[in-house]
N, C-alpha and C. Protein backbone atom coordinates (compact mmCIF):
# COMPACT_ATOMS: atom_id res chain seq x y z
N UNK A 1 70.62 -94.45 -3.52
CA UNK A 1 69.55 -94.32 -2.54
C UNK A 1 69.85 -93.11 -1.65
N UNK A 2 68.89 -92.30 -1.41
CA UNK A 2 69.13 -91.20 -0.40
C UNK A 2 69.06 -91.49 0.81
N UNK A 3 69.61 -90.32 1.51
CA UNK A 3 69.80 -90.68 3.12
C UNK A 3 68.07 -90.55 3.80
N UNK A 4 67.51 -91.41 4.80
CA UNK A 4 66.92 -91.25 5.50
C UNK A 4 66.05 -89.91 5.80
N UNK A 5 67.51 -89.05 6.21
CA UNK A 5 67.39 -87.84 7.07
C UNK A 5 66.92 -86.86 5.61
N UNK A 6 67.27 -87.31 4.24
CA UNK A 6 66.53 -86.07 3.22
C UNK A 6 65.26 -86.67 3.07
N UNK A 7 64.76 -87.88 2.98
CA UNK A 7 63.29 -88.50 3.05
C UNK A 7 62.14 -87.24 3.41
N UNK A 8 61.91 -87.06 2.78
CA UNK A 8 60.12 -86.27 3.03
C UNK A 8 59.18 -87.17 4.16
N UNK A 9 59.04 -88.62 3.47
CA UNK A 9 58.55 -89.21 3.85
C UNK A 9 59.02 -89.75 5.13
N UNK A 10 60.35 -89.56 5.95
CA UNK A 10 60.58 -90.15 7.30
C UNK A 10 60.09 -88.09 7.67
N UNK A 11 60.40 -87.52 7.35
CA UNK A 11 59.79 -86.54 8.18
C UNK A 11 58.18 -86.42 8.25
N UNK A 12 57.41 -86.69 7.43
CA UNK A 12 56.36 -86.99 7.64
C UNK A 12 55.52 -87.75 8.63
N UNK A 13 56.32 -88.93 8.71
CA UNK A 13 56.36 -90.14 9.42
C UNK A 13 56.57 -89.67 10.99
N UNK A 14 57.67 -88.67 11.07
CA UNK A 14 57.73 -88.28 12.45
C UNK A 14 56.88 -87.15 13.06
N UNK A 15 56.53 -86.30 12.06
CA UNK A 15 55.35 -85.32 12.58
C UNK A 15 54.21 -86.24 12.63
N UNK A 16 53.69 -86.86 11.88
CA UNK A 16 52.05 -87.94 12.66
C UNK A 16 52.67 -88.25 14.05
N UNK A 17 54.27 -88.85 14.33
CA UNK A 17 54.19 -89.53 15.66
C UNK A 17 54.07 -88.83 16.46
N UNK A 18 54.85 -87.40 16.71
CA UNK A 18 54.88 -86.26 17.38
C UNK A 18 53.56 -85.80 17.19
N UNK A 19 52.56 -85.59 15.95
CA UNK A 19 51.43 -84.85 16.51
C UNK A 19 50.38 -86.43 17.54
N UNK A 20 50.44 -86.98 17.37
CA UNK A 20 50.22 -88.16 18.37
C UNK A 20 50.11 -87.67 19.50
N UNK A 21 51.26 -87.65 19.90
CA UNK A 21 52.25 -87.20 21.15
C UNK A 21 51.48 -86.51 21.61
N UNK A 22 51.45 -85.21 20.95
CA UNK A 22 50.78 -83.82 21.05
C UNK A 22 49.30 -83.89 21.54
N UNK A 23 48.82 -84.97 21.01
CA UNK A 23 47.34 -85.26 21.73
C UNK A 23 46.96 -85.73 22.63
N UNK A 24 47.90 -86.90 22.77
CA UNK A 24 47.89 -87.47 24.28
C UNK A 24 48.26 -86.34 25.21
N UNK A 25 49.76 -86.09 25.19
CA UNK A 25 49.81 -84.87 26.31
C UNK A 25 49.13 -83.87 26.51
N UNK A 26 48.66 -83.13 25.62
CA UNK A 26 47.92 -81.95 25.62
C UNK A 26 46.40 -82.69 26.36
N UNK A 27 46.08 -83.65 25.95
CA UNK A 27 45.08 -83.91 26.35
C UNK A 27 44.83 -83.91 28.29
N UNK A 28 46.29 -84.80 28.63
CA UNK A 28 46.48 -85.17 30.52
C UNK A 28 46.76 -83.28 30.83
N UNK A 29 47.69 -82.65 29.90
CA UNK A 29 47.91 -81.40 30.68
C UNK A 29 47.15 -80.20 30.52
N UNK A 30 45.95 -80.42 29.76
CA UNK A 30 44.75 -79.38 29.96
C UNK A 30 43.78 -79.89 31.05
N UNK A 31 44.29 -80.96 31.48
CA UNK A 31 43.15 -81.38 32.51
C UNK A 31 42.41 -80.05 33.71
N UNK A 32 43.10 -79.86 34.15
CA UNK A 32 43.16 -78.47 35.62
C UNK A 32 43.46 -77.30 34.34
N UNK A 33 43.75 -76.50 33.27
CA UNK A 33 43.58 -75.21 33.03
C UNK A 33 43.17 -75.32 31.96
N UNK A 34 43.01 -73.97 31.85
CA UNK A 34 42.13 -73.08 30.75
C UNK A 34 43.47 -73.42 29.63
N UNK A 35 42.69 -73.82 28.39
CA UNK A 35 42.95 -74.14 26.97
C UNK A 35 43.81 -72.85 26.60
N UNK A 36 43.38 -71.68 26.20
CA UNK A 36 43.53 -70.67 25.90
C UNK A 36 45.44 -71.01 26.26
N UNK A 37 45.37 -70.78 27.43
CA UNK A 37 46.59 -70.82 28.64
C UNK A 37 47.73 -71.69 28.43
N UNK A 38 47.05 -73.20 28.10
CA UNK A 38 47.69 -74.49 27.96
C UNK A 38 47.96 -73.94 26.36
N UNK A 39 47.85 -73.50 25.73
CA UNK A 39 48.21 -72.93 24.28
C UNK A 39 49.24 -72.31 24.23
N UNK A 40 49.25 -71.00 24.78
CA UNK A 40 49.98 -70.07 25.26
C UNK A 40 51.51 -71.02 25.99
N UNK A 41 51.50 -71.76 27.02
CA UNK A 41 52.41 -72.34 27.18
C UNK A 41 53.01 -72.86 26.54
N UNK A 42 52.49 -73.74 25.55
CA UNK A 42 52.95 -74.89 24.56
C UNK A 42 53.87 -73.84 23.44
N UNK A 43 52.90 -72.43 23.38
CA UNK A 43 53.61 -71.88 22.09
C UNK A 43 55.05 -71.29 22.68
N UNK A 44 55.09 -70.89 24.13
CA UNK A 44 56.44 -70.61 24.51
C UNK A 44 57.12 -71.59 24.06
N UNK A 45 56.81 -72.50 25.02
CA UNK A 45 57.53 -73.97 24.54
C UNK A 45 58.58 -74.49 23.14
N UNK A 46 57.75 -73.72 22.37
CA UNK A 46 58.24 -74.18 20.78
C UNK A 46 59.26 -73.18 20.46
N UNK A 47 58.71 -71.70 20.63
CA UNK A 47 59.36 -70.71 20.41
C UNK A 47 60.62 -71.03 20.59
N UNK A 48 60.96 -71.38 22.33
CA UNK A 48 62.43 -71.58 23.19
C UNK A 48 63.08 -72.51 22.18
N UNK A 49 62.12 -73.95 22.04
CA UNK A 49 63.57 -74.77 21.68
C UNK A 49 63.40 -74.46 19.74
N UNK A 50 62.56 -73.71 19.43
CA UNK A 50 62.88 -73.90 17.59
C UNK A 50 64.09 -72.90 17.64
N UNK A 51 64.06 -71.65 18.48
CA UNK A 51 65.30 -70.69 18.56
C UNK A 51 66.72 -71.31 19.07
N UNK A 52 66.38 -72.60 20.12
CA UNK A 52 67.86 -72.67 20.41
C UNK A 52 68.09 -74.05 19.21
N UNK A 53 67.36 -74.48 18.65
CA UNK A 53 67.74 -74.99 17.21
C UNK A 53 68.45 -74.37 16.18
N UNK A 54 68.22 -73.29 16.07
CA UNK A 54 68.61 -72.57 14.63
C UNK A 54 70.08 -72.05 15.38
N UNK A 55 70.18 -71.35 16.62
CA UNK A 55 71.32 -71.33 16.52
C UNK A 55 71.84 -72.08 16.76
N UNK A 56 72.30 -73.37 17.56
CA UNK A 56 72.78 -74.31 17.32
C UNK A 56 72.80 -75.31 16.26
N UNK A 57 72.58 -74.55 15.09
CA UNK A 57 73.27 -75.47 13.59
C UNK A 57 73.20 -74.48 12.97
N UNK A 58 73.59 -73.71 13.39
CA UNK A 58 73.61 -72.27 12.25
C UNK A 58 72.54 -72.11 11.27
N UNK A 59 71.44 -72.13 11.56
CA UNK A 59 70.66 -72.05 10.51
C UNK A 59 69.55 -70.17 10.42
N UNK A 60 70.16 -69.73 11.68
CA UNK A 60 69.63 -68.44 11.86
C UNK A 60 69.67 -67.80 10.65
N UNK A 61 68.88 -66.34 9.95
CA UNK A 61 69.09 -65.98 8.56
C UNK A 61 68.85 -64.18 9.05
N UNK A 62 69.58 -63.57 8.28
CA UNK A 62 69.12 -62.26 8.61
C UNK A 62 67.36 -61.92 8.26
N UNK A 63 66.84 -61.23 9.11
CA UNK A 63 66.06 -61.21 8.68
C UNK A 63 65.08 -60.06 7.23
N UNK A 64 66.61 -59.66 6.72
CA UNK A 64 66.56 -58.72 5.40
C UNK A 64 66.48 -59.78 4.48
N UNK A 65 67.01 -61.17 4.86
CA UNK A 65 66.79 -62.05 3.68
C UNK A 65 65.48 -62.53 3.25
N UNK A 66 64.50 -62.62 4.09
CA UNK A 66 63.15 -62.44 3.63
C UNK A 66 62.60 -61.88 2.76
N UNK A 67 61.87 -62.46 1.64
CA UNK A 67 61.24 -61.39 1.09
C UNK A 67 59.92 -60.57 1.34
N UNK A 68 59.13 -59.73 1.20
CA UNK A 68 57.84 -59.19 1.67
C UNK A 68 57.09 -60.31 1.76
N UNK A 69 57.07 -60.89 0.60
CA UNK A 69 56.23 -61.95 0.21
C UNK A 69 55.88 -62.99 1.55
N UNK A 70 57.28 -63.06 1.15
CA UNK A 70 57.08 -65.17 2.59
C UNK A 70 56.76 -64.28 3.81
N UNK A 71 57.21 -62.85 4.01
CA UNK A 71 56.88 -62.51 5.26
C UNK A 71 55.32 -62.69 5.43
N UNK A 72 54.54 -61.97 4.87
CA UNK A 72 53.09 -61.91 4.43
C UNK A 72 52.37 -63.11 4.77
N UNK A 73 52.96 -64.65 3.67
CA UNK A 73 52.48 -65.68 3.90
C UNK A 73 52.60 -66.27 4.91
N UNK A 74 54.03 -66.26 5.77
CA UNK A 74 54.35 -66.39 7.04
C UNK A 74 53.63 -66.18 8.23
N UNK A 75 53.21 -64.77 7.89
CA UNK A 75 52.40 -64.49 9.04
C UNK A 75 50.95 -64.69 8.93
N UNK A 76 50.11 -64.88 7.61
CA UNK A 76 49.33 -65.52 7.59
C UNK A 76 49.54 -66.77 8.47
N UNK A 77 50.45 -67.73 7.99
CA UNK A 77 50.63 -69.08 8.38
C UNK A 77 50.46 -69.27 9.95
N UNK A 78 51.40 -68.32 10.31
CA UNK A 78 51.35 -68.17 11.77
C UNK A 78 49.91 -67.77 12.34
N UNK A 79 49.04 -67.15 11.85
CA UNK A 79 48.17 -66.42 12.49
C UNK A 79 46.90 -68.21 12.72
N UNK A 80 46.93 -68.60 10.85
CA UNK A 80 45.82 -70.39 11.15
C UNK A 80 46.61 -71.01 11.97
N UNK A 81 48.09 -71.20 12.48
CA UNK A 81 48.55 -71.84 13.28
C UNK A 81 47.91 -71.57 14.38
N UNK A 82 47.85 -70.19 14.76
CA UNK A 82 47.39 -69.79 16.31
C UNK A 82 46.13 -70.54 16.54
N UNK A 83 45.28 -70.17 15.18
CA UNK A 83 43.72 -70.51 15.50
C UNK A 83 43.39 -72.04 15.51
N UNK A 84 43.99 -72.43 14.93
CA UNK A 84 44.23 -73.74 14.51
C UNK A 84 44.69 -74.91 16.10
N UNK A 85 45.39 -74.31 17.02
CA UNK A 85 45.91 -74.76 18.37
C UNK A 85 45.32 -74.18 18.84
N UNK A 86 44.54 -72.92 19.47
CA UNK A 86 43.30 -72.65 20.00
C UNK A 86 42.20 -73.24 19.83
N UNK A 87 41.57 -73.87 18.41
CA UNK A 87 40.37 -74.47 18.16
C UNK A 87 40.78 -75.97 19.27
N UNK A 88 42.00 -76.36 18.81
CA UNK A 88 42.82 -77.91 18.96
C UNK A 88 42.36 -78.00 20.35
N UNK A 89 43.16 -77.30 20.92
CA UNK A 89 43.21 -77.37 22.18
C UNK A 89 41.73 -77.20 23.25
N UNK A 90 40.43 -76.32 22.61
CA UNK A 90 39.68 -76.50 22.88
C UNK A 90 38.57 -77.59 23.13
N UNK A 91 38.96 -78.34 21.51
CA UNK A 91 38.05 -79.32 21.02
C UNK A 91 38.73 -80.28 22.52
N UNK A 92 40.16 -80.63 22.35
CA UNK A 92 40.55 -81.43 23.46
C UNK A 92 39.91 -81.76 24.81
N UNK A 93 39.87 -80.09 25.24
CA UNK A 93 39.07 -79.86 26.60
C UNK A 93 38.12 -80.68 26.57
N UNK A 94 36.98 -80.41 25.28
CA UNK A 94 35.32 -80.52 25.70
C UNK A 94 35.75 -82.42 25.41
N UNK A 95 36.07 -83.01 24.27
CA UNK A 95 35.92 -84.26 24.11
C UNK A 95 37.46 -85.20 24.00
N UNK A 96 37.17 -86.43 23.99
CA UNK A 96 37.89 -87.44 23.65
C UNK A 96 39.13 -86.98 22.79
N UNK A 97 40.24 -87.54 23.38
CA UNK A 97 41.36 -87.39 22.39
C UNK A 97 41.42 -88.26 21.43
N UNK A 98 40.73 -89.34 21.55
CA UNK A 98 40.32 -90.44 20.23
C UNK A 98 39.30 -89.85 19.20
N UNK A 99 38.65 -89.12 19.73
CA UNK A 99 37.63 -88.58 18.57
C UNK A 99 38.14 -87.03 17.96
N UNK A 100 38.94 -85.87 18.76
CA UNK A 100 39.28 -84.56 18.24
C UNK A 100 40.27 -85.14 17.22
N UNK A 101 41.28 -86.39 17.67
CA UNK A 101 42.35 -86.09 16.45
C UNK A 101 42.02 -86.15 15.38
N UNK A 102 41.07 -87.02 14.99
CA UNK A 102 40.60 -87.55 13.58
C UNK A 102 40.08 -86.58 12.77
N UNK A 103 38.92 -86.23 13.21
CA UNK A 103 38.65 -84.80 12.73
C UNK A 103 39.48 -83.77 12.86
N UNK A 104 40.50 -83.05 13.84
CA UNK A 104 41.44 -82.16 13.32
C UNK A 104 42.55 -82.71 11.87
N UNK A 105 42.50 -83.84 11.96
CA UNK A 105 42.71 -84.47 10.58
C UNK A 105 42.18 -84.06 8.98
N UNK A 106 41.53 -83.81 9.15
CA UNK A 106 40.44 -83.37 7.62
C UNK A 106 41.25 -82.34 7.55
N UNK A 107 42.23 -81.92 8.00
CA UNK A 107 43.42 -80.71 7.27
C UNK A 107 43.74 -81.59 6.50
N UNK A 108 43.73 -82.81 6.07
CA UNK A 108 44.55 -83.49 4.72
C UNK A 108 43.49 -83.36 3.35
N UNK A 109 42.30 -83.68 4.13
CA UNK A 109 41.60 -83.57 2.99
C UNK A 109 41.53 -81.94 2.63
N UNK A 110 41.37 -80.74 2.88
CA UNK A 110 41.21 -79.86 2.51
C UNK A 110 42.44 -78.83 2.00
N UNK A 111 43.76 -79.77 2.76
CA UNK A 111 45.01 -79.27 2.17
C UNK A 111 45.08 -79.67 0.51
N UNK A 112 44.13 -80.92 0.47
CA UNK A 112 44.16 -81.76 -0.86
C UNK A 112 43.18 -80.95 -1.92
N UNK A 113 42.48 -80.11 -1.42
CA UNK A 113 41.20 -79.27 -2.63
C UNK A 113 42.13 -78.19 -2.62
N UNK A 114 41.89 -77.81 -1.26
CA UNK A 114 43.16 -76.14 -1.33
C UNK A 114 44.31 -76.38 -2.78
N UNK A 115 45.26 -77.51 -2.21
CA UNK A 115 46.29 -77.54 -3.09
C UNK A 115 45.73 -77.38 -4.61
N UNK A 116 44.68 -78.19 -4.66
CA UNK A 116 44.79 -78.06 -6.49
C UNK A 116 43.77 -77.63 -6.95
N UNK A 117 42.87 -76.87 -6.14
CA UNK A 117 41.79 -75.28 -6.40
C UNK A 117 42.85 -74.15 -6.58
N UNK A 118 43.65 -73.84 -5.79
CA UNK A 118 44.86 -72.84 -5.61
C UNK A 118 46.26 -72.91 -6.56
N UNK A 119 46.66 -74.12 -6.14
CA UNK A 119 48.13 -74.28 -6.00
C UNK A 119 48.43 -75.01 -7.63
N UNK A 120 47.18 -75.44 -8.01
CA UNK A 120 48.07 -76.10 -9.63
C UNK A 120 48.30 -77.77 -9.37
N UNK A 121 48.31 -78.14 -8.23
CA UNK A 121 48.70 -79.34 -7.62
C UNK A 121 47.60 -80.25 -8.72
N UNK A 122 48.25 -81.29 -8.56
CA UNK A 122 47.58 -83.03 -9.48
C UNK A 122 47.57 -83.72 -8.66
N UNK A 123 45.97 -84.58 -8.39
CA UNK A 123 45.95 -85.67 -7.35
C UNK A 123 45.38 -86.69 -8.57
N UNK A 124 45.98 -87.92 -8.63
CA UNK A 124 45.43 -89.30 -9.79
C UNK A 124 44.20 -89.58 -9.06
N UNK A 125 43.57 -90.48 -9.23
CA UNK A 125 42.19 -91.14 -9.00
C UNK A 125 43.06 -92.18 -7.76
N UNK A 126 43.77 -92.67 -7.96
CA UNK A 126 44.41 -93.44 -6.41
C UNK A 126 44.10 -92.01 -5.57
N UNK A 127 44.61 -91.32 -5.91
CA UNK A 127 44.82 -90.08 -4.94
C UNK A 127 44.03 -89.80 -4.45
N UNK A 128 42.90 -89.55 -4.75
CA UNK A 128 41.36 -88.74 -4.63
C UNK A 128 40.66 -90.22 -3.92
N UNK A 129 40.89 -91.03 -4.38
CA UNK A 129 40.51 -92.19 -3.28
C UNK A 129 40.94 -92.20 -2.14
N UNK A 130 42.15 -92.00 -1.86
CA UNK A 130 42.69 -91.69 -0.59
C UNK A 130 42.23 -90.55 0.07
N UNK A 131 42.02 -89.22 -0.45
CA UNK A 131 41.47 -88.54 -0.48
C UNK A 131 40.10 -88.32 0.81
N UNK A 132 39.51 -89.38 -0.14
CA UNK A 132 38.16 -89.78 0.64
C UNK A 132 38.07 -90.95 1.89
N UNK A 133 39.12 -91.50 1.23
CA UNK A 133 38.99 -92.68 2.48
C UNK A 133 39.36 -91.92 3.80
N UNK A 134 40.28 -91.16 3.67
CA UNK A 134 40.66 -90.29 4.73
C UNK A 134 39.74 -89.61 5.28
N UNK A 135 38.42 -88.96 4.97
CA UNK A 135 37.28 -88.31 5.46
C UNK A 135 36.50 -89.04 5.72
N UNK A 136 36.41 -90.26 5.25
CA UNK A 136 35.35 -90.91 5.83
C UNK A 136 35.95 -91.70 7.10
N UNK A 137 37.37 -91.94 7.27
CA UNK A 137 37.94 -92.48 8.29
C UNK A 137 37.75 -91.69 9.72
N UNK A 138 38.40 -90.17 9.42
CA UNK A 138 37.83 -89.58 9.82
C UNK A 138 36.82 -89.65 10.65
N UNK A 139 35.61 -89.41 10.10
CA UNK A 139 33.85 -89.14 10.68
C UNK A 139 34.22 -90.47 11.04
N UNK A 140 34.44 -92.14 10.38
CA UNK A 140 33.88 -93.13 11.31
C UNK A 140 34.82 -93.10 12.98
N UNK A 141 35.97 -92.62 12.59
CA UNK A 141 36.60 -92.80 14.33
C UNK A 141 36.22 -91.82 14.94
N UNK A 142 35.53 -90.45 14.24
CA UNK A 142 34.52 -89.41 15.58
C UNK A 142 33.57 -90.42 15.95
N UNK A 143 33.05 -90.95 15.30
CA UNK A 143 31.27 -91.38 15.60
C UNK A 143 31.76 -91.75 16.90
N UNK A 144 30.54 -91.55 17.72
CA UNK A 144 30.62 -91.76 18.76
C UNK A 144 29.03 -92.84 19.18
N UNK A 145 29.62 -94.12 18.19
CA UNK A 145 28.19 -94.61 18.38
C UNK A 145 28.09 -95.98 19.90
């Protein structure tokens, strides 16, 4: 049996709790400022402690070890990240933190076409059920009926 700590699935498990987190708070601490701003903070935020992570477990890498490539995709990545916590953080402002998370959610479903329009990825018919149940879960916890 593997350890815990290599589990995919407990890290998974802890980013839903943490992006949780992320909604509630973001939600009380955009109250008084501008989104844009409350973004901008949060991304310092990460910057500070993902840097004093890496060096404290040695995981820093030169950065010649990169190849062009991941750089490229990287900074793609980084760039939907930005927009992606700008949209977030907006939607927050205008509505409900019960209704933005769900719908910023449908990144599963479209990570799920992306992956295997793009990527080669295989989803079974369980899969693609889930798939959907997830979008329609989704839209029913926006509704705002």
């Amino acid at each position: 049996m593997k350890p815990v700590l290599l589990s995919w699935q407990f890290w998974a498990l802890l980013s839903a709790a943490f992006a949780a987190l992320t909604a509630i708070f973001a939600k009380v601490g955009i109250e008084n400022v501008n989104s844009d701003f409350a973004t901008f903070i949060r991304t310092i935020v990460i910057l500070c402690a993902l840097g004093l992570i890496l060096v404290a477990t040695g995981q820093w890498q030169p950065l010649g070890s990169v190849s062009g490539r991941s750089y490229v995709f990287l900074l793609l990545s980084g760039l939907a990240t930005g927009a992606s916590w700008i949209c977030y953080f907006r939607a927050l402002k205008l509505g409900d933190a019960a209704r933005v998370a769900p719908i910023d959610k449908m990144s599963v479903v479209l990570v799920a076409l992306i992956g295997v329009a793009f990527l080669g990825e295989k989803l079974s018919m369980p899969n693609w059920l889930g798939v959907m149940l997830i979008a329609l879960g989704a839209v029913l916890v926006a509704y705002k009926g």
